[in-house]
C-alpha atoms as a PDB file:
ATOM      1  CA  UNK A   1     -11.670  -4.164 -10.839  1.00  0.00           C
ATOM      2  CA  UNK A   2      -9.792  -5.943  -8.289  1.00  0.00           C
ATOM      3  CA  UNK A   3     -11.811  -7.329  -5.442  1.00  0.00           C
ATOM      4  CA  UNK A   4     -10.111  -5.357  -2.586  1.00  0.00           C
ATOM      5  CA  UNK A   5     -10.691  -2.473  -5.071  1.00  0.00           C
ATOM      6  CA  UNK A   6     -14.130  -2.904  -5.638  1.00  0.00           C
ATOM      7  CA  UNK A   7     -15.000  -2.966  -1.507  1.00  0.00           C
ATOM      8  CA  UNK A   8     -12.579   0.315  -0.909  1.00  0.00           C
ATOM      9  CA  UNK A   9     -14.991   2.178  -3.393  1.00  0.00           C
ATOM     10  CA  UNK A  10     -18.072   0.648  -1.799  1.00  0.00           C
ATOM     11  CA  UNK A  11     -16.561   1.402   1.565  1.00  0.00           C
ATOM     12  CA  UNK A  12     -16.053   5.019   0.635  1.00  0.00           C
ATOM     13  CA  UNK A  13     -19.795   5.197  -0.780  1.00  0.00           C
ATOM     14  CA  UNK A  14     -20.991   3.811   2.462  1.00  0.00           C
ATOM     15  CA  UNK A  15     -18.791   6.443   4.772  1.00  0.00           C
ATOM     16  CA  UNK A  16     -21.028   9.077   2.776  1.00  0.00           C
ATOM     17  CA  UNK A  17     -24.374   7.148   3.111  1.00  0.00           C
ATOM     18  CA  UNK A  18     -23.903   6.542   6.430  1.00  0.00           C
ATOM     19  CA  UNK A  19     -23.898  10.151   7.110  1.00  0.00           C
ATOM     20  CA  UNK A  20     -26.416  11.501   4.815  1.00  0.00           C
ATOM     21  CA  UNK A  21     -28.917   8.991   6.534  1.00  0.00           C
ATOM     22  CA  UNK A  22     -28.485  11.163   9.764  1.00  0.00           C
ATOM     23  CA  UNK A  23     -30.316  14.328  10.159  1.00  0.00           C
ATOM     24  CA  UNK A  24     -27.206  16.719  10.602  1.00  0.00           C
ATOM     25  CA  UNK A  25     -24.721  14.071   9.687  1.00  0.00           C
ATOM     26  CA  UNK A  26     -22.074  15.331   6.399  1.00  0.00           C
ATOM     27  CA  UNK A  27     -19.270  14.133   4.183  1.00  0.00           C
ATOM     28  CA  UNK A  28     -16.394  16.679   3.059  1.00  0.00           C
ATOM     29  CA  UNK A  29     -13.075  15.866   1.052  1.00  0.00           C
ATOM     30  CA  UNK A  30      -9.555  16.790   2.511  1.00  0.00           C
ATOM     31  CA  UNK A  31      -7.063  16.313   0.029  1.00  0.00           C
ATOM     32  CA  UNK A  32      -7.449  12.969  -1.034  1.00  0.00           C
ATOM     33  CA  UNK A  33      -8.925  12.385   2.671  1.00  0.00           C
ATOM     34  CA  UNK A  34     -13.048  11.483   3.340  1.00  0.00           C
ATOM     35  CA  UNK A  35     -14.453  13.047   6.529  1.00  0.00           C
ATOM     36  CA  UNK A  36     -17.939  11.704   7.510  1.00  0.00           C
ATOM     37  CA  UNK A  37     -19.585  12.610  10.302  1.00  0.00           C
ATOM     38  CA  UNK A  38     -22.696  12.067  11.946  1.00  0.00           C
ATOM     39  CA  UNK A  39     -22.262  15.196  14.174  1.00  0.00           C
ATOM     40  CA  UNK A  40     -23.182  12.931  16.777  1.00  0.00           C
ATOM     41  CA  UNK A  41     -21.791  12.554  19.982  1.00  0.00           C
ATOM     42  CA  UNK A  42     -19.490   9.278  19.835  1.00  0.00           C
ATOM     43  CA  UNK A  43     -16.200   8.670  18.275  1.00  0.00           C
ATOM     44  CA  UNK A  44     -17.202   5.425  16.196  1.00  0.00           C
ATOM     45  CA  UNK A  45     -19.920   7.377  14.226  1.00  0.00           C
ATOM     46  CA  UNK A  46     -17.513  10.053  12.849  1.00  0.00           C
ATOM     47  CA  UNK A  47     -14.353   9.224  10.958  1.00  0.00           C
ATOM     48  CA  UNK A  48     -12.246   9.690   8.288  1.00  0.00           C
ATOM     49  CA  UNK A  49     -10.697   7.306   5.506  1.00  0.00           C
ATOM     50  CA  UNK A  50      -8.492   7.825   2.337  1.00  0.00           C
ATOM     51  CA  UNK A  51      -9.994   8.138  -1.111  1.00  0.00           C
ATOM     52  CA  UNK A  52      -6.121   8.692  -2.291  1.00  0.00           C
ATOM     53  CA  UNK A  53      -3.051   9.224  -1.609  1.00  0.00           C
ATOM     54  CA  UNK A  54      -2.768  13.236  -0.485  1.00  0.00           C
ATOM     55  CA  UNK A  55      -0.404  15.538  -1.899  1.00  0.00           C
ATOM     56  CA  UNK A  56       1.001  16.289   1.395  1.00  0.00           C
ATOM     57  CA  UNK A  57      -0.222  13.680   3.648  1.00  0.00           C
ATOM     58  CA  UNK A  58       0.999  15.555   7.183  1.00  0.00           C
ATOM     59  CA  UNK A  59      -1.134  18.389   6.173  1.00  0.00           C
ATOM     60  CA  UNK A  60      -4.009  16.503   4.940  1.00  0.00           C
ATOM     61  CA  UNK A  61      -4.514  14.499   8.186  1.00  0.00           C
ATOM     62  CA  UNK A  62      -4.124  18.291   9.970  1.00  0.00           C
ATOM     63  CA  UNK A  63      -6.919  19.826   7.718  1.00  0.00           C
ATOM     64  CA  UNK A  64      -8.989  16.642   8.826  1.00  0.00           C
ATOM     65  CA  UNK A  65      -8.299  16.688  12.822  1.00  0.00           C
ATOM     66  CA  UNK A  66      -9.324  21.186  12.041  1.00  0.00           C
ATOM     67  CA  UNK A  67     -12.580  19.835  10.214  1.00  0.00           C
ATOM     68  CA  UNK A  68     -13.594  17.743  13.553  1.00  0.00           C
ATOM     69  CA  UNK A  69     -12.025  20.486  15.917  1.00  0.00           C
ATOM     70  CA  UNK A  70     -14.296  22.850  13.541  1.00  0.00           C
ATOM     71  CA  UNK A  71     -17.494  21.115  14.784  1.00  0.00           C
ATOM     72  CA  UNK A  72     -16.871  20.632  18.421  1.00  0.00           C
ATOM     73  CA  UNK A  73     -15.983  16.978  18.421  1.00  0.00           C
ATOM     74  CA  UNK A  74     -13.369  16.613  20.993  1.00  0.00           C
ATOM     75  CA  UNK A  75     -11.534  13.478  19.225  1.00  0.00           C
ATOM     76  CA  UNK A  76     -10.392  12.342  16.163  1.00  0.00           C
ATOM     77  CA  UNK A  77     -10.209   9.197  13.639  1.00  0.00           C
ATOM     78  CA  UNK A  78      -9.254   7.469  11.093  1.00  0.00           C
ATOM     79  CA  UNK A  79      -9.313   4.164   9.427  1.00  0.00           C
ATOM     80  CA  UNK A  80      -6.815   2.787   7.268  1.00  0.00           C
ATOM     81  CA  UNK A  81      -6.734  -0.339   4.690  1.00  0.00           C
ATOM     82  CA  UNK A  82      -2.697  -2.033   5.745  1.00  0.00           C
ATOM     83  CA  UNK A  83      -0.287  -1.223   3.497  1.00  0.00           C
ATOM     84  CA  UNK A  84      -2.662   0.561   0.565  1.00  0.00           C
ATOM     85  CA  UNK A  85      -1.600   4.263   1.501  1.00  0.00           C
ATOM     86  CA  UNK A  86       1.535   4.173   2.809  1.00  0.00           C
ATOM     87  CA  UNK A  87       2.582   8.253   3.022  1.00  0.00           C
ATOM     88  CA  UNK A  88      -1.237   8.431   5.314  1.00  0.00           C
ATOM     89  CA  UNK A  89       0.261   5.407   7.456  1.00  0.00           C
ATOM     90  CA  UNK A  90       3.386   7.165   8.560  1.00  0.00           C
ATOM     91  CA  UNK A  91       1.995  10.520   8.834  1.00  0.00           C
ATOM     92  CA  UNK A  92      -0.720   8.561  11.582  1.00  0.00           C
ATOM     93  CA  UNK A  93       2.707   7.802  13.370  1.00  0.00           C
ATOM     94  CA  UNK A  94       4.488  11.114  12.805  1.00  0.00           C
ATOM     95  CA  UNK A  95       1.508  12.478  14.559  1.00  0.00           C
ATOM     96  CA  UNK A  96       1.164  10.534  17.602  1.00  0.00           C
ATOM     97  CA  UNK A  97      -1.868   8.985  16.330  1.00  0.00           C
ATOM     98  CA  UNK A  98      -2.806   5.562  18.916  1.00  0.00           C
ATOM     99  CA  UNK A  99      -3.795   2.563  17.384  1.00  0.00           C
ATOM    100  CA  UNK A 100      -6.823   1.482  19.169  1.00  0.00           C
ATOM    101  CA  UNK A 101      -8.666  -1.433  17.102  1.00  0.00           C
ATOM    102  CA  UNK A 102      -8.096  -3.766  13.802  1.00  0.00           C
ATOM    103  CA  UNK A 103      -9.908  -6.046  11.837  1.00  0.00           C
ATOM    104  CA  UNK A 104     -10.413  -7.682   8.700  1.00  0.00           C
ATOM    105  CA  UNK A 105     -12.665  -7.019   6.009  1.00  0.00           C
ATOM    106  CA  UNK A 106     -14.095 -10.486   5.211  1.00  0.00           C
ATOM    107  CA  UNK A 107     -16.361 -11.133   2.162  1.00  0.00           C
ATOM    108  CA  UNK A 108     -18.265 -13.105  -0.087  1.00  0.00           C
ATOM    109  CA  UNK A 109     -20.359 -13.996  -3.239  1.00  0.00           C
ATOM    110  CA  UNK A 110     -23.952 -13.530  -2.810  1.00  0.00           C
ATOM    111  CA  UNK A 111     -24.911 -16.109  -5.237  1.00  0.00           C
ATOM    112  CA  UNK A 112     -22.254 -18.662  -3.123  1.00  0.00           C
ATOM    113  CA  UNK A 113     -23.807 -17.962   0.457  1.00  0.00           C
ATOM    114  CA  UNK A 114     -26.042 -20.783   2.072  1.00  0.00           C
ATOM    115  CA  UNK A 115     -29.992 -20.961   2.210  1.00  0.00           C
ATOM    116  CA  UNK A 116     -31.287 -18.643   5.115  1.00  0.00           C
ATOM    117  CA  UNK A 117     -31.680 -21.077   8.365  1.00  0.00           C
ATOM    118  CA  UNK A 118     -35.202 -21.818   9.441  1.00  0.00           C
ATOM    119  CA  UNK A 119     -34.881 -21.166  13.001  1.00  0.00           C
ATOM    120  CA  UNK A 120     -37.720 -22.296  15.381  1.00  0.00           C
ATOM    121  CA  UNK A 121     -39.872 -19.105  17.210  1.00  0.00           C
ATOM    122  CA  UNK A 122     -37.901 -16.806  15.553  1.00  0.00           C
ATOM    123  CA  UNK A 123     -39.162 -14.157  13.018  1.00  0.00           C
ATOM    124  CA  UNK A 124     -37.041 -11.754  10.716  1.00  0.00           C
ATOM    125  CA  UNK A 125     -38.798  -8.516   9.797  1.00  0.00           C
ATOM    126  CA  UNK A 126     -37.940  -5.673   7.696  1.00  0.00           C
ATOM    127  CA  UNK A 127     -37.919  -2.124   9.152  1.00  0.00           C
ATOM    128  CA  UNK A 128     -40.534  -0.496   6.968  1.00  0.00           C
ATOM    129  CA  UNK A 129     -42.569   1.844   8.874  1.00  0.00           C
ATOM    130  CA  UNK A 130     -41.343   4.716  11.447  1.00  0.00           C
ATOM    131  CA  UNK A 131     -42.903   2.214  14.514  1.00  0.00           C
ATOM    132  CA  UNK A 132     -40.372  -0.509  13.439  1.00  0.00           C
ATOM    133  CA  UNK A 133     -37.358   1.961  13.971  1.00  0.00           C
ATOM    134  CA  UNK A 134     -38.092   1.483  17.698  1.00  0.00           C
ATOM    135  CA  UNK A 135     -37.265  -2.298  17.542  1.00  0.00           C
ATOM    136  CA  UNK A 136     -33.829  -1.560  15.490  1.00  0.00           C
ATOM    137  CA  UNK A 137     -32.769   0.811  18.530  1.00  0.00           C
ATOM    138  CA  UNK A 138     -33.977  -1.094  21.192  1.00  0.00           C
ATOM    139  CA  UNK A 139     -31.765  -4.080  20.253  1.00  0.00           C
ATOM    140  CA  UNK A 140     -28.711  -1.071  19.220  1.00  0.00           C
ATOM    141  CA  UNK A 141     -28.710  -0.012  22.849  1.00  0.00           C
ATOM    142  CA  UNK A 142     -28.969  -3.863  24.189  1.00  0.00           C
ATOM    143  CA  UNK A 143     -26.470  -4.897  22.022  1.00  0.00           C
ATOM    144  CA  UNK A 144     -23.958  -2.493  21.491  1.00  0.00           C
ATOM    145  CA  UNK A 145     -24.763  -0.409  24.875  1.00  0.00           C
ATOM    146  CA  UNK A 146     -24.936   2.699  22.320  1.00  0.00           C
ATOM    147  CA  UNK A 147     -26.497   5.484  24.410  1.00  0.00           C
ATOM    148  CA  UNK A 148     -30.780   5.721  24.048  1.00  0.00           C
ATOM    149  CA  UNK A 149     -30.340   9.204  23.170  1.00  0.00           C
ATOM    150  CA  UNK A 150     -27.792   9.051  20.144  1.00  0.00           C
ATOM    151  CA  UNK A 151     -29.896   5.467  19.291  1.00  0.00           C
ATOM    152  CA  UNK A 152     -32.429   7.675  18.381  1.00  0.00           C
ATOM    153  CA  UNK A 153     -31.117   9.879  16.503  1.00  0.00           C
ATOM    154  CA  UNK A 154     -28.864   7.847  14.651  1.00  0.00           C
ATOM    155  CA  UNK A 155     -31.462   5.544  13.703  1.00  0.00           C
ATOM    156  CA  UNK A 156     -33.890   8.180  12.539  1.00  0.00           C
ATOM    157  CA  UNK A 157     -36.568   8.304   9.456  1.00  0.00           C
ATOM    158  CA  UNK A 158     -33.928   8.885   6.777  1.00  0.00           C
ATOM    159  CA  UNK A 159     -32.747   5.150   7.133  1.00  0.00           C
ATOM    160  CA  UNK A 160     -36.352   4.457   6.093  1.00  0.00           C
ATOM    161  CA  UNK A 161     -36.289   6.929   3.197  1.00  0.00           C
ATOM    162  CA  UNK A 162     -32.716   6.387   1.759  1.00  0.00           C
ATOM    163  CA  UNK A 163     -33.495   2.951  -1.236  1.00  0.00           C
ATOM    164  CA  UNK A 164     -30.162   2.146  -0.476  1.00  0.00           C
ATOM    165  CA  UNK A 165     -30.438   0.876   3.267  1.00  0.00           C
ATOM    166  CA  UNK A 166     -32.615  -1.942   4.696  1.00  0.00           C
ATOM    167  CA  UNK A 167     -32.975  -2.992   8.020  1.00  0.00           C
ATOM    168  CA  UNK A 168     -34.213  -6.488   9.859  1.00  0.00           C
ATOM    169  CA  UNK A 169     -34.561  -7.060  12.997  1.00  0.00           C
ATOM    170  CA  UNK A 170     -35.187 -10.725  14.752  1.00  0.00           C
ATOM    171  CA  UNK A 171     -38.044 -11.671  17.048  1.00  0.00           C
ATOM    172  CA  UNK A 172     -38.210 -13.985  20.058  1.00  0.00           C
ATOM    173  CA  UNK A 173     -41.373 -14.383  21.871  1.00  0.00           C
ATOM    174  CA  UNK A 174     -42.889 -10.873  20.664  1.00  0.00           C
ATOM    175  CA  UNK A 175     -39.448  -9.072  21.845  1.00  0.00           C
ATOM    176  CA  UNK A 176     -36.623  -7.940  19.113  1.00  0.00           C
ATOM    177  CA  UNK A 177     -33.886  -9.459  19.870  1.00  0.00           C
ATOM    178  CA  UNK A 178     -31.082  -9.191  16.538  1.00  0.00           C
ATOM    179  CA  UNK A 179     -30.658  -6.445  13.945  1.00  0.00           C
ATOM    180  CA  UNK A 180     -28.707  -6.154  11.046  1.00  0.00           C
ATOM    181  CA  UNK A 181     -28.708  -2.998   7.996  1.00  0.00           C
ATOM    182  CA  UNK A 182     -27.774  -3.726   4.563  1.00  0.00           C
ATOM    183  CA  UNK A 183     -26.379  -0.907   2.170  1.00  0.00           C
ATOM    184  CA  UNK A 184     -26.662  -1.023  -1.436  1.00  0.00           C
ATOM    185  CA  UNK A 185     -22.808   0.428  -2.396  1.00  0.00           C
ATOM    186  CA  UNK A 186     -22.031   0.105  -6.386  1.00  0.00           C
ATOM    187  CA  UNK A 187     -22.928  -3.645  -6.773  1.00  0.00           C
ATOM    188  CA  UNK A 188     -21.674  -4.511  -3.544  1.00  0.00           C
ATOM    189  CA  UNK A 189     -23.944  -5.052  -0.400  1.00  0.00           C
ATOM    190  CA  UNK A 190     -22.384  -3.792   2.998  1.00  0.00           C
ATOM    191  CA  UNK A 191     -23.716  -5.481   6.000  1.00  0.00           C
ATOM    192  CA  UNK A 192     -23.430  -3.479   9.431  1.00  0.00           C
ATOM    193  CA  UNK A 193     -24.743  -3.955  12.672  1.00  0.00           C
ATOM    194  CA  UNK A 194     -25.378  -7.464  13.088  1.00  0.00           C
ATOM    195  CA  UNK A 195     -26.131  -8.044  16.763  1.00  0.00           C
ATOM    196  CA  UNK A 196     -27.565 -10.131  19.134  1.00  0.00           C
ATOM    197  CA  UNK A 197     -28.853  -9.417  22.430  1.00  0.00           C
ATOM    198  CA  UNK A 198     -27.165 -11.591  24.815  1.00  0.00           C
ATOM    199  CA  UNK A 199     -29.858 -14.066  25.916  1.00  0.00           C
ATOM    200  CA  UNK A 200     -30.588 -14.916  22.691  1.00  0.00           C
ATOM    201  CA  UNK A 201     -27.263 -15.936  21.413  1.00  0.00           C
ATOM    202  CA  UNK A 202     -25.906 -19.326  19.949  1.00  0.00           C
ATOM    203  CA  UNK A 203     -29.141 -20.119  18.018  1.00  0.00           C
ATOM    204  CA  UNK A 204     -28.444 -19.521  14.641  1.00  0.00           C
ATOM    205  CA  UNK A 205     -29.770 -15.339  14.736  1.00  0.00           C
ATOM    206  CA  UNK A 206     -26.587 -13.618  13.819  1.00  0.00           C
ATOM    207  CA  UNK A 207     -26.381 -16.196  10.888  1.00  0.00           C
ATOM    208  CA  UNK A 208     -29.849 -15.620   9.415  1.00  0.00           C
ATOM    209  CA  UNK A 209     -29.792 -11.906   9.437  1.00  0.00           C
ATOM    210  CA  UNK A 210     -26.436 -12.111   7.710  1.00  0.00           C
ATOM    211  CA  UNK A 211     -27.893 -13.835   5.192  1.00  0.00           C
ATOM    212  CA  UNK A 212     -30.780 -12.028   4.938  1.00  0.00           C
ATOM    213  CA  UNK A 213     -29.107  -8.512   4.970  1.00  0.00           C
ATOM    214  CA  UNK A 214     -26.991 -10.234   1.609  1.00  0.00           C
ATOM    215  CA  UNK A 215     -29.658 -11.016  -0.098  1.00  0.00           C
ATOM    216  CA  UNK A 216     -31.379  -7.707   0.520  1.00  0.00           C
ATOM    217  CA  UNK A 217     -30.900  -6.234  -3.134  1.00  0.00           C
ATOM    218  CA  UNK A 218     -31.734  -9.351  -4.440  1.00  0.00           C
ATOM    219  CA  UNK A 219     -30.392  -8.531  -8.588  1.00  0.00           C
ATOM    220  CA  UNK A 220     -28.619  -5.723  -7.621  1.00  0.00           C
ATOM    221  CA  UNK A 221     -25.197  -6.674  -6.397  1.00  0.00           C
ATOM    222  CA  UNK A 222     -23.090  -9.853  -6.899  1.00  0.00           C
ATOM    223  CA  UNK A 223     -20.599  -9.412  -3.449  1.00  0.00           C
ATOM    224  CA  UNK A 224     -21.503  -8.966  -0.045  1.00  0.00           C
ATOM    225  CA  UNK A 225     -18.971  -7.481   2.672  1.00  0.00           C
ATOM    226  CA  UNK A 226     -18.639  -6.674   6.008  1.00  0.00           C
ATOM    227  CA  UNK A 227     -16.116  -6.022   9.100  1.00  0.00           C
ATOM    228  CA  UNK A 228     -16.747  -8.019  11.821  1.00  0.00           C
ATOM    229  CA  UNK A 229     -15.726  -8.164  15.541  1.00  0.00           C
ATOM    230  CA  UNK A 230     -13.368 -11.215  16.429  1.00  0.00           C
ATOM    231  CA  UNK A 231     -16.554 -12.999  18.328  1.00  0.00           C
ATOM    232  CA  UNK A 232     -18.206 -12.926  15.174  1.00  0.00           C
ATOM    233  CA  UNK A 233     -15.247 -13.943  12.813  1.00  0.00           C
ATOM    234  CA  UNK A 234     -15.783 -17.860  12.828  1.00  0.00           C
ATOM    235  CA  UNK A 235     -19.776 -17.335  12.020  1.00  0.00           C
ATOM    236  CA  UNK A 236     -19.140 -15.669   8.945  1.00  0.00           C
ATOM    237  CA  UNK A 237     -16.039 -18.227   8.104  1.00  0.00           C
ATOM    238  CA  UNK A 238     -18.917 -20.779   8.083  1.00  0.00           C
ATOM    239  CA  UNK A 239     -21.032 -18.770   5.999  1.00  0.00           C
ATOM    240  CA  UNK A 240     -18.763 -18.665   3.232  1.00  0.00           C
ATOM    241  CA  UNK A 241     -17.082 -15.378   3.925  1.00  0.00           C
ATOM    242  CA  UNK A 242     -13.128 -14.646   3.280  1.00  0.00           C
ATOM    243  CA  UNK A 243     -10.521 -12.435   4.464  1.00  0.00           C
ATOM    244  CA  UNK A 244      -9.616  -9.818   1.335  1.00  0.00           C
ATOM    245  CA  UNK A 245      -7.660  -6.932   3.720  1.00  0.00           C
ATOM    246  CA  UNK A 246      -7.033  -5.605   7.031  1.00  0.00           C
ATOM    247  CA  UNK A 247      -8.191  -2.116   8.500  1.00  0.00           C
ATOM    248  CA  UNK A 248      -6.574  -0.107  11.442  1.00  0.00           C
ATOM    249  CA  UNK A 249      -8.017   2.446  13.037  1.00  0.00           C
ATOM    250  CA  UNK A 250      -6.303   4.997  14.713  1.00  0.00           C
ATOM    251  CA  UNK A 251      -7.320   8.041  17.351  1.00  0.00           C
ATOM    252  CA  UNK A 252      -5.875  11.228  18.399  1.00  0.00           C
ATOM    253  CA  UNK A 253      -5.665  11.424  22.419  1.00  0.00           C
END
């Protein structure tokens, strides 16, 4: 399977997991069209990508906008690999869709990534127990200003329960300060979430948990991928990881 392949199936299978891994959270098919939603109140936790090319894309992008309508959610999403789907693409324009953020999909052999950093005073801890979920959304709502409230419940016990997600956090002087989740899709590992809280930055945090989140499966995938932001593009450059495809996404205003 081709490598841009092989993370567009693992990218599906993590849509899904995603939103099993949220109490009320669920995944339906549209027509060659994946909705997954958290049922939670922000736009970035509910969305919709293409599993293949629909019969009649116009009406399989409607069906997906009814399916959000259908439960409430006042906007709608969806994220598209450049150039793979073509017929979805210009349906997204037909339909007034707004192009509101891109990025690439960067990734990388596990077995080629560096030795994890020893950084001084910091410690990286797996999320086992429900007490460490507090840490993980602590550092989501300092990082990513995610609201307390949907922190909560979209880092909730299932995370814990689901052998296909790990999380880490980073400590600094007794106080979490970087997270990172790791998601066993196929043989692949997805890496989401990597964060710092601001005062902690430029000392090597973002790198480690990277690195640990890849190696989180240890024998059980081969490839580790991930999106990242453009502040974070040059750190994972360093670390070995390579452009394979860019994403759009677009809304409905």
């Amino acid at each position: 399977m081709e490598l841009t392949d092989r993370i567009v199936a693992a990218g599906l299978e993590g849509e899904r997991v995603r939103a099993e891994v949220v109490e009320g959270g669920e995944t339906l098919e549209v027509d060659g069209l994946l909705v997954s939603l958290s049922n939670l109140p922000a736009s970035e936790l509910n969305g919709t990508r293409v599993i293949r090319e629909p019969d009649d894309a116009p009406t399989a992008l409607e069906a997906a906008r009814a399916v959000f309508r259908g439960r409430g959610h006042p906007f709608f999403g969806i994220e598209v690999e450049v150039g793979r789907h073509p017929a979805v693409e210009d349906a997204i324009r037909a339909a007034g869709l707004t192009r509101v953020d891109g990025w690439p999909t960067m990734a990388a052999p596990i077995g080629g990534l560096p030795p994890e950093p020893v950084l001084p005073d910091i410690e990286i801890r797996e999320a086992r127990e429900h007490h460490d979920l507090e840490a993980v959304r602590a550092v989501e709502v300092a990082t990513f200003g995610t609201p307390r409230d949907i922190a909560e419940r979209f880092v909730g016990s299932r995370m814990l329960e689901d052998d296909r997600v790990r999380m880490f956090t980073a400590w600094l002087d007794r106080e979490p300060v970087g997270e990172a989740s790791a998601y066993l899709l196929h043989d692949t590992v997805g890496i989401f979430g990597v964060g710092v809280v601001e005062a902690a930055r430029r000392r090597g945090i973002g790198a480690a948990l990277t690195l640990r989140a890849s190696r989180a499966f240890e024998d059980r995938a081969d490839l580790a991928w991930l999106q990242p932001s453009e502040m974070a593009r040059r750190m994972y450059a360093n670390l070995g990881f390579r452009p394979v495809s860019d994403w759009e996404v677009w809304i409905a205003r």
